[in-house]
Structures are given as structure tokens and as C-alpha cells.
N, C-alpha and C. Protein backbone atom coordinates (compact mmCIF):
# COMPACT_ATOMS: atom_id res chain seq x y z
N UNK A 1 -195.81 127.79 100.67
CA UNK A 1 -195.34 128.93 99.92
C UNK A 1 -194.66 129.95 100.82
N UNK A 2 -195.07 130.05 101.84
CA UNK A 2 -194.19 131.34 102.89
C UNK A 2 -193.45 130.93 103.55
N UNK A 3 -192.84 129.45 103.28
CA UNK A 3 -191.79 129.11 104.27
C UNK A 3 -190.26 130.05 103.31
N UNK A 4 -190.61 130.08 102.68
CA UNK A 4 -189.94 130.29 101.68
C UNK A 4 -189.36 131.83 100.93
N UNK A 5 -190.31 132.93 102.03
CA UNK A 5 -190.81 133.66 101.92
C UNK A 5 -189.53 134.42 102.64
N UNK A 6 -189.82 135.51 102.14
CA UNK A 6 -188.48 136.61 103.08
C UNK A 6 -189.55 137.87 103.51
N UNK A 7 -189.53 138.32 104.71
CA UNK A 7 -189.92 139.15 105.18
C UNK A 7 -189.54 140.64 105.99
N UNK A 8 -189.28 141.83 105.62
CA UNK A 8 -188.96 142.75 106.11
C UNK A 8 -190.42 143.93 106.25
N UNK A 9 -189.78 145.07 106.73
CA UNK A 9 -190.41 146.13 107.36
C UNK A 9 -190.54 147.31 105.88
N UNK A 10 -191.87 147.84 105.53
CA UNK A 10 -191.78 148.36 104.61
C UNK A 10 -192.74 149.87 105.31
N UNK A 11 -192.16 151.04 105.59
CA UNK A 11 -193.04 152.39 106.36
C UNK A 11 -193.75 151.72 107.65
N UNK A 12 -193.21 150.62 108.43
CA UNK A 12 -193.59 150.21 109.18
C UNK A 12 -194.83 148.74 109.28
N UNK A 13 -194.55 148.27 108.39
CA UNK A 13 -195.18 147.20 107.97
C UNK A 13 -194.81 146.09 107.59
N UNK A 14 -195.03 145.42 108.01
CA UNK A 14 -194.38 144.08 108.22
C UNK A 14 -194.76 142.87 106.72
N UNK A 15 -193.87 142.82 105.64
CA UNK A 15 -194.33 142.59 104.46
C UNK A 15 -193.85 141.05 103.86
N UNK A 16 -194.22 140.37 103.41
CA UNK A 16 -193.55 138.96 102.94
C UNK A 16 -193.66 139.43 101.69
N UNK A 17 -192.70 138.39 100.24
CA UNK A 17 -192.06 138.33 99.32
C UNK A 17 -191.20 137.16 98.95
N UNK A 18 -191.20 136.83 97.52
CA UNK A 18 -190.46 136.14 97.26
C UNK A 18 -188.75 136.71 96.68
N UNK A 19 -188.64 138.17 96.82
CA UNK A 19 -188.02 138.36 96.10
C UNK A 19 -186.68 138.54 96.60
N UNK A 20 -185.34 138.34 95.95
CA UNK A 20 -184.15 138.32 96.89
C UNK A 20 -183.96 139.63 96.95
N UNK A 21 -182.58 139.88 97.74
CA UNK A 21 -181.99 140.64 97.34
C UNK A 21 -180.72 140.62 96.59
N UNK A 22 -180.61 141.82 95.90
CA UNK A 22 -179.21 142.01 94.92
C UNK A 22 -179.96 142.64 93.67
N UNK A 23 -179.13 142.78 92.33
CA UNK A 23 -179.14 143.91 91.47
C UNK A 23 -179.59 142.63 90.43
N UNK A 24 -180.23 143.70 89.27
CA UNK A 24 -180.37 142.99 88.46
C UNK A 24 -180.36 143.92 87.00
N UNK A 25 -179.81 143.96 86.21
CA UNK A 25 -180.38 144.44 84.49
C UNK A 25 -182.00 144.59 83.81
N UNK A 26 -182.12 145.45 84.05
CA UNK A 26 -183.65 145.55 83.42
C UNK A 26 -183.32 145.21 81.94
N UNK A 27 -182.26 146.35 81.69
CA UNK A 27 -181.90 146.18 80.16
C UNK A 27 -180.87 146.87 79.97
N UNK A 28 -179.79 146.43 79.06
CA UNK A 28 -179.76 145.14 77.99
C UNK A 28 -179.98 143.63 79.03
N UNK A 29 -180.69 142.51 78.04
CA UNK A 29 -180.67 141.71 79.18
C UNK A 29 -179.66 140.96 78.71
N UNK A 30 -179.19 139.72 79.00
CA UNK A 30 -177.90 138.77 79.08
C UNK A 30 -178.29 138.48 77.30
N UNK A 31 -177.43 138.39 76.70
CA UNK A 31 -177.25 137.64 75.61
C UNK A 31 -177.63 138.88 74.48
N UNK A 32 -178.02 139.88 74.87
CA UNK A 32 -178.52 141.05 73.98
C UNK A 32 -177.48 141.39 73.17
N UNK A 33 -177.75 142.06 71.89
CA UNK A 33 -176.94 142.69 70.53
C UNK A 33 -177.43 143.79 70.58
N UNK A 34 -176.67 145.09 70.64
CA UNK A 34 -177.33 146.71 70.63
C UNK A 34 -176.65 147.66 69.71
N UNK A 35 -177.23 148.30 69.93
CA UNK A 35 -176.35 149.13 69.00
C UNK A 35 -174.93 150.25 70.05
N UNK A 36 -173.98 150.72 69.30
CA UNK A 36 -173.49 151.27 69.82
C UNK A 36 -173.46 151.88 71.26
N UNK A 37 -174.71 153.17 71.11
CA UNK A 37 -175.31 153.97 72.12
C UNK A 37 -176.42 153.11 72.66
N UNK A 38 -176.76 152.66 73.68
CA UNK A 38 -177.82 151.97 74.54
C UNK A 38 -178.37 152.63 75.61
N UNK A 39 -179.26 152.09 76.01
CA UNK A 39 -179.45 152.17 77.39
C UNK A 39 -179.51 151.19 78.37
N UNK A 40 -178.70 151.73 79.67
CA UNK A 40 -178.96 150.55 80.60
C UNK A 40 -179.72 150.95 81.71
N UNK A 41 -180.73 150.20 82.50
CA UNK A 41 -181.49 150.13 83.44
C UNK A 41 -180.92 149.03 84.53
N UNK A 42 -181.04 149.57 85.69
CA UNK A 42 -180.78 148.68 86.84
C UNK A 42 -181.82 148.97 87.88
N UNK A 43 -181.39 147.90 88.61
CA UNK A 43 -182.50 147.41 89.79
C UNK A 43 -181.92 147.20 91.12
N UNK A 44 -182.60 147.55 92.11
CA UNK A 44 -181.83 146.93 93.27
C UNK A 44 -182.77 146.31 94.35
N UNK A 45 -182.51 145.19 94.73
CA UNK A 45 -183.67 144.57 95.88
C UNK A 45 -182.97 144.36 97.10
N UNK A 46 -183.53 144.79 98.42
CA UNK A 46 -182.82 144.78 99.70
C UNK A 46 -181.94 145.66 100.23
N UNK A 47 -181.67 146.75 99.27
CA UNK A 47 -181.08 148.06 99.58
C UNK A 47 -181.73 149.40 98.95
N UNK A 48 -181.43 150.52 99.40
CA UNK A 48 -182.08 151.38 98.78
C UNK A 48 -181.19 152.44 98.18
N UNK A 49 -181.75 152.91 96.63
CA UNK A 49 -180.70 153.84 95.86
C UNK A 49 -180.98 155.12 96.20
N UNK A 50 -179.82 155.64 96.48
CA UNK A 50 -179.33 157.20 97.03
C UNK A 50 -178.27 157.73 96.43
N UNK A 51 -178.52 159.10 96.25
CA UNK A 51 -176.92 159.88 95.77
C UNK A 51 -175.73 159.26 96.97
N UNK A 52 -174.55 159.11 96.41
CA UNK A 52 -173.72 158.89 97.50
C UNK A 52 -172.97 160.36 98.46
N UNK A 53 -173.92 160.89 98.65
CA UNK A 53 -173.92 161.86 100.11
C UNK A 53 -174.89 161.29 100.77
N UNK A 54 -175.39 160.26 100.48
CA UNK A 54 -176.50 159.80 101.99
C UNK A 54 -175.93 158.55 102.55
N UNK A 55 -175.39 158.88 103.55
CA UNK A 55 -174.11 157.65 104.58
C UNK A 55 -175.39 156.65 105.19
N UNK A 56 -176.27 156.57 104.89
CA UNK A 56 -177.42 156.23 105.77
C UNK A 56 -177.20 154.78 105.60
N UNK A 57 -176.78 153.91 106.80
CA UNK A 57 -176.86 152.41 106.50
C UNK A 57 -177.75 151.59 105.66
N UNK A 58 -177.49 150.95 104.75
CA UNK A 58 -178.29 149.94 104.02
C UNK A 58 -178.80 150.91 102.60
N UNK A 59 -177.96 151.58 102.19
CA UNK A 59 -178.49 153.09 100.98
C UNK A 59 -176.76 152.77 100.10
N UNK A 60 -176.98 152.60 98.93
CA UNK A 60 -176.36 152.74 98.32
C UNK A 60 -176.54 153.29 96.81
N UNK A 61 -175.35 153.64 95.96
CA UNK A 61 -175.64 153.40 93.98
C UNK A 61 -175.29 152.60 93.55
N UNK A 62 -175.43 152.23 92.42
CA UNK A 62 -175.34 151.36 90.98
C UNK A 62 -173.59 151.95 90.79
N UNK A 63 -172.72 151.08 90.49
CA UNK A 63 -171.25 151.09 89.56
C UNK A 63 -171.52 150.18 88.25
N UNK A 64 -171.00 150.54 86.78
CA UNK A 64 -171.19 149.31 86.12
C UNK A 64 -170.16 149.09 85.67
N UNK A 65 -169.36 147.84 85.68
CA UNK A 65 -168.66 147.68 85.10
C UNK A 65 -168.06 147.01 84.07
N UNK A 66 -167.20 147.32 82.82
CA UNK A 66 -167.14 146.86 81.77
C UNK A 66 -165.93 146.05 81.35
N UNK A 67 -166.37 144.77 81.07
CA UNK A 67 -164.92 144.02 81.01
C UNK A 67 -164.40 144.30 81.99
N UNK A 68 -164.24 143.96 83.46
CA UNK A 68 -163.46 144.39 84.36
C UNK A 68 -163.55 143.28 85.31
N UNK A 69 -162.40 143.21 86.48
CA UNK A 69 -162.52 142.05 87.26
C UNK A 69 -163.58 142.45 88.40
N UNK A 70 -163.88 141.13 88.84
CA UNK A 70 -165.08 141.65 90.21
C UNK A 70 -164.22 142.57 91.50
N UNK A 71 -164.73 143.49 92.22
CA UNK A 71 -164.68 144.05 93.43
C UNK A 71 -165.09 143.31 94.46
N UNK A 72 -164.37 142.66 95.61
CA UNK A 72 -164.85 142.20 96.71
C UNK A 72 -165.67 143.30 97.58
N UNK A 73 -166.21 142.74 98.79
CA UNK A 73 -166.95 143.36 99.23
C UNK A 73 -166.30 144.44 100.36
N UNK A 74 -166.59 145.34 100.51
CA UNK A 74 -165.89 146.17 101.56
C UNK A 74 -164.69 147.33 100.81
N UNK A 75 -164.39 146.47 99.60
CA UNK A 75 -162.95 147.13 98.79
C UNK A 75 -163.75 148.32 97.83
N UNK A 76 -162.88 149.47 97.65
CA UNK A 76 -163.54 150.78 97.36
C UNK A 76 -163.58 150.30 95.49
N UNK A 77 -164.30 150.95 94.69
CA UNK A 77 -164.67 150.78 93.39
C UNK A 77 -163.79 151.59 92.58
N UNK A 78 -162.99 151.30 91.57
CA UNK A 78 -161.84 152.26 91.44
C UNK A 78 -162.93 153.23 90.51
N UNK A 79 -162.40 154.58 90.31
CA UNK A 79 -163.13 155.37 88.94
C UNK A 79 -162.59 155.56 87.59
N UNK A 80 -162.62 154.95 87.00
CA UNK A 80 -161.80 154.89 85.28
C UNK A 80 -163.12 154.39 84.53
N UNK A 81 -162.37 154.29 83.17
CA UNK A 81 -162.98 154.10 81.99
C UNK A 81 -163.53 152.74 82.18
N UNK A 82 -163.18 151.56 83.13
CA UNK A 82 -164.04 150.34 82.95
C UNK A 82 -164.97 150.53 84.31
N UNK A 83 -165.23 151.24 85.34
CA UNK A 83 -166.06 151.42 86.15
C UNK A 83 -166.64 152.94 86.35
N UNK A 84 -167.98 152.47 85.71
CA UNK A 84 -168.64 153.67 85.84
C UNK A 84 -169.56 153.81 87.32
N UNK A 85 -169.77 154.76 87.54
CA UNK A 85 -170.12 155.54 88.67
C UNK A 85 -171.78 156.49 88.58
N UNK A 86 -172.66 155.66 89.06
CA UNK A 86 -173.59 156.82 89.25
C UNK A 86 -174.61 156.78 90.57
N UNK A 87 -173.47 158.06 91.19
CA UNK A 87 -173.22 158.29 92.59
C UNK A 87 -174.82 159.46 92.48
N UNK A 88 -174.61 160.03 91.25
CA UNK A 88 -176.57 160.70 91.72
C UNK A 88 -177.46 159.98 92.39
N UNK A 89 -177.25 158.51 92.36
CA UNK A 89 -178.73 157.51 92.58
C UNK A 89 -179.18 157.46 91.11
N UNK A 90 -178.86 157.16 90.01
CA UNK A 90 -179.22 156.84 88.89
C UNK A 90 -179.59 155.52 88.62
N UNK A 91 -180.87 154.99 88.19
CA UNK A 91 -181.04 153.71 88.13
C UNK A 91 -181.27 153.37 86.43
N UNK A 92 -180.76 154.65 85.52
CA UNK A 92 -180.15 154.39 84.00
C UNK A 92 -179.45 155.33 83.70
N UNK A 93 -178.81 154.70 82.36
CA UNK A 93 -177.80 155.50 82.24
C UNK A 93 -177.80 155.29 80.50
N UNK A 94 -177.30 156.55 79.69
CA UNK A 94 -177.19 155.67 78.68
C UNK A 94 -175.42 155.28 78.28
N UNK A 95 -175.21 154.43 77.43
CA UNK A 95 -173.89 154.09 77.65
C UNK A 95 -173.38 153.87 75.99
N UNK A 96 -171.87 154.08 75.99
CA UNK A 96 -171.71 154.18 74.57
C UNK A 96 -170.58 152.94 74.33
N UNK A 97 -170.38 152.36 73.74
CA UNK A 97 -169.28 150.95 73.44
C UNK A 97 -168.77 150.91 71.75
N UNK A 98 -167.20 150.48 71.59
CA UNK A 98 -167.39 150.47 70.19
C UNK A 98 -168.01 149.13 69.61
N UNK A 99 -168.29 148.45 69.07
CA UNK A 99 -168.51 147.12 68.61
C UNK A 99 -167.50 146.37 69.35
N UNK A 100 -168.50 144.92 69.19
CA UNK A 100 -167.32 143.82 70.15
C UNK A 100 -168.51 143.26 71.37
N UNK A 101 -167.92 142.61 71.83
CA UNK A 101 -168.35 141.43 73.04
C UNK A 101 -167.87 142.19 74.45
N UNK A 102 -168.83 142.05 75.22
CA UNK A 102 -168.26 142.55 76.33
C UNK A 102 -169.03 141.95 77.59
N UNK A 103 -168.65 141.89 78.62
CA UNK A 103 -169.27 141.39 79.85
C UNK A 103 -169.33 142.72 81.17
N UNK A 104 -170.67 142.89 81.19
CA UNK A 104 -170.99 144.17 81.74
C UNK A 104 -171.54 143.86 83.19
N UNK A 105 -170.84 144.15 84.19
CA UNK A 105 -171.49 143.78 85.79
C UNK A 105 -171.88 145.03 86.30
N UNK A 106 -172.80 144.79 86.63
CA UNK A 106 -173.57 145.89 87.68
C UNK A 106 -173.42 145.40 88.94
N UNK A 107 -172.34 146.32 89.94
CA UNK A 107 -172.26 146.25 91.50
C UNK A 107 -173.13 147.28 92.14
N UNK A 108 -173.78 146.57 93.17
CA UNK A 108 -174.12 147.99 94.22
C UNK A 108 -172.78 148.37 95.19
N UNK A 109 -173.10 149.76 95.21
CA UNK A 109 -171.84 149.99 96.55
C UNK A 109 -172.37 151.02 97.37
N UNK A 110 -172.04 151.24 98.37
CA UNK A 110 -172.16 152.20 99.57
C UNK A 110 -171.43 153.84 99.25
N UNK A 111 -171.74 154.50 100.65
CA UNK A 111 -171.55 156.28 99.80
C UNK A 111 -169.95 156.23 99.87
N UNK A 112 -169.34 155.24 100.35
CA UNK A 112 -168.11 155.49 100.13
C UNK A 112 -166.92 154.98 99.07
N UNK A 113 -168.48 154.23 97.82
CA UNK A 113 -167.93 153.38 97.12
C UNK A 113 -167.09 152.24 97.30
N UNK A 114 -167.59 151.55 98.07
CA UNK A 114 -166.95 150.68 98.89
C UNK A 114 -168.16 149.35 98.17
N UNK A 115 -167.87 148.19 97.57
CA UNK A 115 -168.49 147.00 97.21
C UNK A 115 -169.32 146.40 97.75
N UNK A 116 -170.79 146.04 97.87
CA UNK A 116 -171.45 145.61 98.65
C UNK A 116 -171.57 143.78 98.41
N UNK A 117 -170.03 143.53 97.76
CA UNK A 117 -169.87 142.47 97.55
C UNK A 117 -170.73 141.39 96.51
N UNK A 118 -170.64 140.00 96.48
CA UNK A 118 -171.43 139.43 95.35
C UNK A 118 -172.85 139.20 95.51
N UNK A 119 -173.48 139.53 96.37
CA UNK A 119 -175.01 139.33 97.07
C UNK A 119 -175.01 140.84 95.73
N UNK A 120 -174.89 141.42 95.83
CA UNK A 120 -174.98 143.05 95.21
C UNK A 120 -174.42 142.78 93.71
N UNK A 121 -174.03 142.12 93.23
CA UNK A 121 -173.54 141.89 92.00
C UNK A 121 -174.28 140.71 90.91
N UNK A 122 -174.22 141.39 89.34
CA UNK A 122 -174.55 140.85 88.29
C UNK A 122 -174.26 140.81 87.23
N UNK A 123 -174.18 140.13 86.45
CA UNK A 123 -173.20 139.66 85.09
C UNK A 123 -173.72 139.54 84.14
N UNK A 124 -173.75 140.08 82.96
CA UNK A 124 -174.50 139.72 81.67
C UNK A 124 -173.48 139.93 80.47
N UNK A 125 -173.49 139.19 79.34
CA UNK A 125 -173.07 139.66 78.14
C UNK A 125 -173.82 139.80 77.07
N UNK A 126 -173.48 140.98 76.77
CA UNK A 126 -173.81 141.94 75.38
C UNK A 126 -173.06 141.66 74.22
N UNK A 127 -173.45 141.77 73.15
CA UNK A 127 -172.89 142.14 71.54
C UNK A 127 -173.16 143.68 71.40
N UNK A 128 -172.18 144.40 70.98
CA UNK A 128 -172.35 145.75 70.62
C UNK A 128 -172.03 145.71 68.67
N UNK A 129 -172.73 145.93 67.85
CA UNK A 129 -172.63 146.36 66.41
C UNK A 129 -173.40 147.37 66.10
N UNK A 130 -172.92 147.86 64.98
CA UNK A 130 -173.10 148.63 64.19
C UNK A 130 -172.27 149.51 64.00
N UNK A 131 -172.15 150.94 63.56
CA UNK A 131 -171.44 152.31 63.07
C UNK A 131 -171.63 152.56 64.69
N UNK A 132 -170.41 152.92 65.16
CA UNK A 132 -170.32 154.04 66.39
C UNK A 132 -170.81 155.46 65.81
């Protein structure tokens, strides 16, 4: 079982885990139908969430993006209507869509909004119905 195991430093402690790193959807999860107004929850394993004023190596936020193509890694996150931004360190948000199908990725990125590439990235699709 611990070959298998990933191990880092946690307040100085030396910790094993199975768990990777990269982002994940708490919620909506993949295949979900919501209503209009939702909420989304994110996760991050192997980095840590910070407002983006903290340059501190290995600290980044959550971008989500909607219907949009992927960001390589290193390349800055543009700011418009299909990439949202929450540079507070926000790990939800609530979010509004009109009805329709959509494919929603959650990237991590650095304080300079810069892509922490596909290790940092996740993909799910949603159904949005009802009355906006």
C-alpha cells in the first residue's frame, strides 16, 4: 500500500497519502442538471489557495472556465466573460448560466495568473434549466 503512496512535509512533518495532486469539483459534479444560479465548490491538492498578492512559490487561485479552450501551463489566464477569476483565494463561488450544456474547467493558476497547466486542471459537464 505505501509503495504507492506520495509523501510530503505538512508544519514540518513528514506525511504519506494517497492523494494526488490537482483540482477537483466538489460541486456541481460531472453530469449534474442545476438550476440557473448554482453553486460551485473547488478543491485543490498539492498547492495551496491564496489571494493572488501572495507570490509565495507553490500558492495559487481557482480560474473557472466556461465553454472555453484549455490554458497551457505558464500562459497567463485571459479575464472575460468565459474565465472567471477568484484571485481572493475563493474556494466557491456562486455562478449564474442561461440554460444549455456547458463544459466548465476549473484551472489552478499562480499570483500572476499564469496556468499551472493540466496537472492543475478539470473538466466536467453540466445541464443548466429552468427560468433564469
Amino acid at each position: 500500500m505505501f509503495s504507492q503512496a506520495k509523501w510530503w512535509m505538512v508544519g514540518g512533518v513528514c506525511m504519506a497519502g494517497l492523494a494526488h495532486a490537482g483540482v477537483d469539483f466538489l460541486e456541481p459534479l460531472d453530469g449534474a442538471v442545476v438550476e440557473p444560479t448554482f453553486m460551485a465548490r473547488f478543491q485543490v491538492t498539492g498547492l495551496e489557495v491564496a489571494p493572488s498578492s501572495d507570490t509565495r512559490p507553490g500558492t495559487g487561485h481557482h480560474h473557472l472556465f466556461i465553454n472555453a479552450v484549455d490554458i497551457e501551463k505558464n500562459v497567463v489566464i485571459p479575464n472575460d466573460n468565459q474565465h472567471k477569476h477568484y484571485g481572493k483565494g475563493q474556494t466557491e463561488a456562486e455562478v449564474f448560466l442561461q440554460p444549455g450544456k456547458y463544459t466548465l474547467t476549473l484551472q489552478f493558476g499562480d499570483s500572476m495568473h499564469k496556468s499551472y497547466g493540466p496537472e492543475y486542471r478539470k473538466k466536467i459537464n453540466i445541464t443548466v434549466v429552468g427560468k433564469p
